[in-house]
C-alpha atoms as a PDB file:
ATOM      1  CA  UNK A   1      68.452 328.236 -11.422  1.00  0.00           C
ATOM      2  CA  UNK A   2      69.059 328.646 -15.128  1.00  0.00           C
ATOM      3  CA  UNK A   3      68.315 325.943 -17.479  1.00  0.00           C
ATOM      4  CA  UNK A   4      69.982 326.171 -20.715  1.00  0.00           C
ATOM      5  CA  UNK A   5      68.746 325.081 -24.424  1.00  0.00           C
ATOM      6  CA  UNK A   6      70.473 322.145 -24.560  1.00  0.00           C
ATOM      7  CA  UNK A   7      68.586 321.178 -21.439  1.00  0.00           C
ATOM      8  CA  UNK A   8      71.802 321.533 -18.978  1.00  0.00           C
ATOM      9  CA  UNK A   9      71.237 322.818 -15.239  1.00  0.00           C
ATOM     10  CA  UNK A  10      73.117 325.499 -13.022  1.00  0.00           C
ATOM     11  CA  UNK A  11      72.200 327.046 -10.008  1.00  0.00           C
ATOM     12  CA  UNK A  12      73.697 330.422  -9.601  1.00  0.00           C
ATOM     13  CA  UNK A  13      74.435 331.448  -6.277  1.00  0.00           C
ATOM     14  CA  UNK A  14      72.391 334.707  -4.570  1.00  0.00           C
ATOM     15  CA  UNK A  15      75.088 337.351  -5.507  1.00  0.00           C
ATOM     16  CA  UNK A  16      74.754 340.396  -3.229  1.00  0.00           C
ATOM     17  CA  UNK A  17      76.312 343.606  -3.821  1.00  0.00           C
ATOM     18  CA  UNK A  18      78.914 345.277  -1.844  1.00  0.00           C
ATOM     19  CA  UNK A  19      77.756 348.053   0.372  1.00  0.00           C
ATOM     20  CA  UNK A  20      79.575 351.178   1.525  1.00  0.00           C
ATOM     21  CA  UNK A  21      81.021 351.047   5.038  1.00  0.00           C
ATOM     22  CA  UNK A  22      80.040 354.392   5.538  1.00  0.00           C
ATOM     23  CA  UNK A  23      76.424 354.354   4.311  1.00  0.00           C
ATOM     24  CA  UNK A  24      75.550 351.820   6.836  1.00  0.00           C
ATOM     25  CA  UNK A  25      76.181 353.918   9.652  1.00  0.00           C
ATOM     26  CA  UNK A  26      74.454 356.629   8.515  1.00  0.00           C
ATOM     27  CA  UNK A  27      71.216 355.314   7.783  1.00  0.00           C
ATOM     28  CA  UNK A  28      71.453 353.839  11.568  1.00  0.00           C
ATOM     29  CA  UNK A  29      71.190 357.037  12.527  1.00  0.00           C
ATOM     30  CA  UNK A  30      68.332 358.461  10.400  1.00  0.00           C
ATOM     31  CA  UNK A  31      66.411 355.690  11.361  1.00  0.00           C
ATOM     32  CA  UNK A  32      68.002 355.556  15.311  1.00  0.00           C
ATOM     33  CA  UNK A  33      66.468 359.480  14.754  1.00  0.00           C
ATOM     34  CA  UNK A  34      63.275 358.683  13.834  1.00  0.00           C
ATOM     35  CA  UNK A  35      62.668 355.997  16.625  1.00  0.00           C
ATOM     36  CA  UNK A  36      63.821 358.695  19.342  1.00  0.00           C
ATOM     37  CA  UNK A  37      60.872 361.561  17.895  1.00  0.00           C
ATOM     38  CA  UNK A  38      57.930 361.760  20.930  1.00  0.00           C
ATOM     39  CA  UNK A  39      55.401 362.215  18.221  1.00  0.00           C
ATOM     40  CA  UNK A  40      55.086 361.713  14.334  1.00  0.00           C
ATOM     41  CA  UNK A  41      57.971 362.344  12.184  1.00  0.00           C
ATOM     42  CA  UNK A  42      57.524 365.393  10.131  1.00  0.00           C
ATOM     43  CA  UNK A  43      58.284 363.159   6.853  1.00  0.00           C
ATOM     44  CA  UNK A  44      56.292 359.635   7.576  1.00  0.00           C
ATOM     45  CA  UNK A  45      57.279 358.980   3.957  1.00  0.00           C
ATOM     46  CA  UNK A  46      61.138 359.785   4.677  1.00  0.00           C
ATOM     47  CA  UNK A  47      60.463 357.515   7.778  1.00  0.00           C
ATOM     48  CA  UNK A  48      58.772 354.742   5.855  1.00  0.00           C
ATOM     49  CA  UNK A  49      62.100 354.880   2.903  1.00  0.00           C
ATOM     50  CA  UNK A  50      64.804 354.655   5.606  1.00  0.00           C
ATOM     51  CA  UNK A  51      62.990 351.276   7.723  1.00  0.00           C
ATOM     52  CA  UNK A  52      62.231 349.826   4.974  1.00  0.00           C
ATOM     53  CA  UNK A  53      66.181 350.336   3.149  1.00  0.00           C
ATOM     54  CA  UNK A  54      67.545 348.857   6.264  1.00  0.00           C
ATOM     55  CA  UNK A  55      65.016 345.996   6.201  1.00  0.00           C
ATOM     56  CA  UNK A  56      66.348 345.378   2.765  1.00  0.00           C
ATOM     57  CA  UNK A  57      70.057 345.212   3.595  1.00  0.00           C
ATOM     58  CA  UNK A  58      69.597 343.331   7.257  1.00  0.00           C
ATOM     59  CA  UNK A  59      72.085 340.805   5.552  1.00  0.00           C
ATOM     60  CA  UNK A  60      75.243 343.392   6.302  1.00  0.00           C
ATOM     61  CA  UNK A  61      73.764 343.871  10.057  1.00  0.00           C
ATOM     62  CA  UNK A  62      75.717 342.213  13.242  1.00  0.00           C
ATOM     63  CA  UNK A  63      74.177 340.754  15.923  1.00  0.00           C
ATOM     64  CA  UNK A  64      74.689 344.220  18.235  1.00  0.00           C
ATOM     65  CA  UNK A  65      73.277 346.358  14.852  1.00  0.00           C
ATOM     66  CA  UNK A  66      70.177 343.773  14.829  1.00  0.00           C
ATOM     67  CA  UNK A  67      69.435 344.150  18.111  1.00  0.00           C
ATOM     68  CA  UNK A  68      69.491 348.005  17.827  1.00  0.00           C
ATOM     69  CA  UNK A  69      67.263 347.894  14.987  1.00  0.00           C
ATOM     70  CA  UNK A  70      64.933 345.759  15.936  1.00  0.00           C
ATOM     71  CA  UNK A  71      64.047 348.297  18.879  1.00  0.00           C
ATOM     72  CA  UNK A  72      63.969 351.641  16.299  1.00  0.00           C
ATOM     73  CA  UNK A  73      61.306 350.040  13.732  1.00  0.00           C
ATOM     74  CA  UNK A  74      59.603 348.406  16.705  1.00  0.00           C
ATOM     75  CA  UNK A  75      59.486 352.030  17.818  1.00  0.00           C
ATOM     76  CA  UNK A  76      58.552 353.592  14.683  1.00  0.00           C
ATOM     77  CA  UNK A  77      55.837 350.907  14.263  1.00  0.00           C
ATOM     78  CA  UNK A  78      54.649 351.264  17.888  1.00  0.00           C
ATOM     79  CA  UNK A  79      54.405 354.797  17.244  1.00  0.00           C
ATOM     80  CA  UNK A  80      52.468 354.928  13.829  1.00  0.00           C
ATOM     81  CA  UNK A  81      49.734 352.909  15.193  1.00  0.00           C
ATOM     82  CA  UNK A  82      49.230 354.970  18.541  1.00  0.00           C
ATOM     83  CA  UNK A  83      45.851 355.444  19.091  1.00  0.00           C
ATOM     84  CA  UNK A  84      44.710 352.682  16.412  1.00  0.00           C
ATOM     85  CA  UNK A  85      43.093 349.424  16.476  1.00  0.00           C
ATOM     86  CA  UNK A  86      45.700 348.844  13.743  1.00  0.00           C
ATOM     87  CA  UNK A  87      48.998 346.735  14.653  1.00  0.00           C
ATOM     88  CA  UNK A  88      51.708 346.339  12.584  1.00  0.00           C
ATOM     89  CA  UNK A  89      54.503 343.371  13.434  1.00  0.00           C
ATOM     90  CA  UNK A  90      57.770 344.021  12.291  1.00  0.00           C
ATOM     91  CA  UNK A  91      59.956 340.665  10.564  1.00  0.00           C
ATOM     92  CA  UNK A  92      62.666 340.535  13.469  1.00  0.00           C
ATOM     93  CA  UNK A  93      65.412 340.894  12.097  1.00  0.00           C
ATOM     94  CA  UNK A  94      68.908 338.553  12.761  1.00  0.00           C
ATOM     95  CA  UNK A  95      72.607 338.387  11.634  1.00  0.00           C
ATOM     96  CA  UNK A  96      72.865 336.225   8.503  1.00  0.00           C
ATOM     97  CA  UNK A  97      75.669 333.759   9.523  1.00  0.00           C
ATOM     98  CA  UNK A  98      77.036 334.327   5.721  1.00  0.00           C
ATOM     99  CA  UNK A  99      77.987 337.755   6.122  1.00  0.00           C
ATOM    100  CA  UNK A 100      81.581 338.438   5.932  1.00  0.00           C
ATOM    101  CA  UNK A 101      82.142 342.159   6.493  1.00  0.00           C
ATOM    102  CA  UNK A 102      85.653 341.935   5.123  1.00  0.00           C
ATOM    103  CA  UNK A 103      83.884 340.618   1.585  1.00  0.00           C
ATOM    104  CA  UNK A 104      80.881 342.193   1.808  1.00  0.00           C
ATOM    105  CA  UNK A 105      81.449 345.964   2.604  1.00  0.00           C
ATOM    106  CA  UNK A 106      83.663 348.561   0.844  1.00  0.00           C
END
């Protein structure tokens, strides 16, 4: 919402920027990676960067790539607290009925 000098009101819609069609896919994987190690990563912070980037852009995920997701950080999660009194719960994350892949990704 922007209101002017003169008092006048607009609302500016939340503008998202494109994203790559290939970056997508390839931090699936890092984090799809991560998820599948028995024990800790050897980078937690790495690990930490690449949930928390996909968390970000969960408005380009499908229904399929939530679902997929949700499992690896659930995984990740499950996996940093091993052993801990310390839970963490992850936001569940679900396809944004907006997104238009043909608009939205390069």
């Amino acid at each position: 919402m922007v209101v002017s000098n003169d008092g006048g009101l607009d609302l500016l819609p939340r503008l998202r920027p494109t994203l790559s069609k290939k970056e997508l896919p390839a931090k699936f994987e890092e984090l799809r990676q991560f998820a599948l190690m028995p024990s800790s990563p050897p980078d937690h912070d790495r690990e930490f960067d690449i949930t928390g980037w996909v968390e970000r852009h969960a408005y380009y995920l499908d229904e399929a790539q939530c679902g997929s997701v949700n499992e690896w950080i659930a995984a990740c999660r499950e996996r940093a607290t091993r052993g801990s009194a310390v839970q963490i719960s992850p936001r569940i994350l679900k396809r944004d009925p907006s997104f238009d892949p043909d608009r939205d990704l390069t």
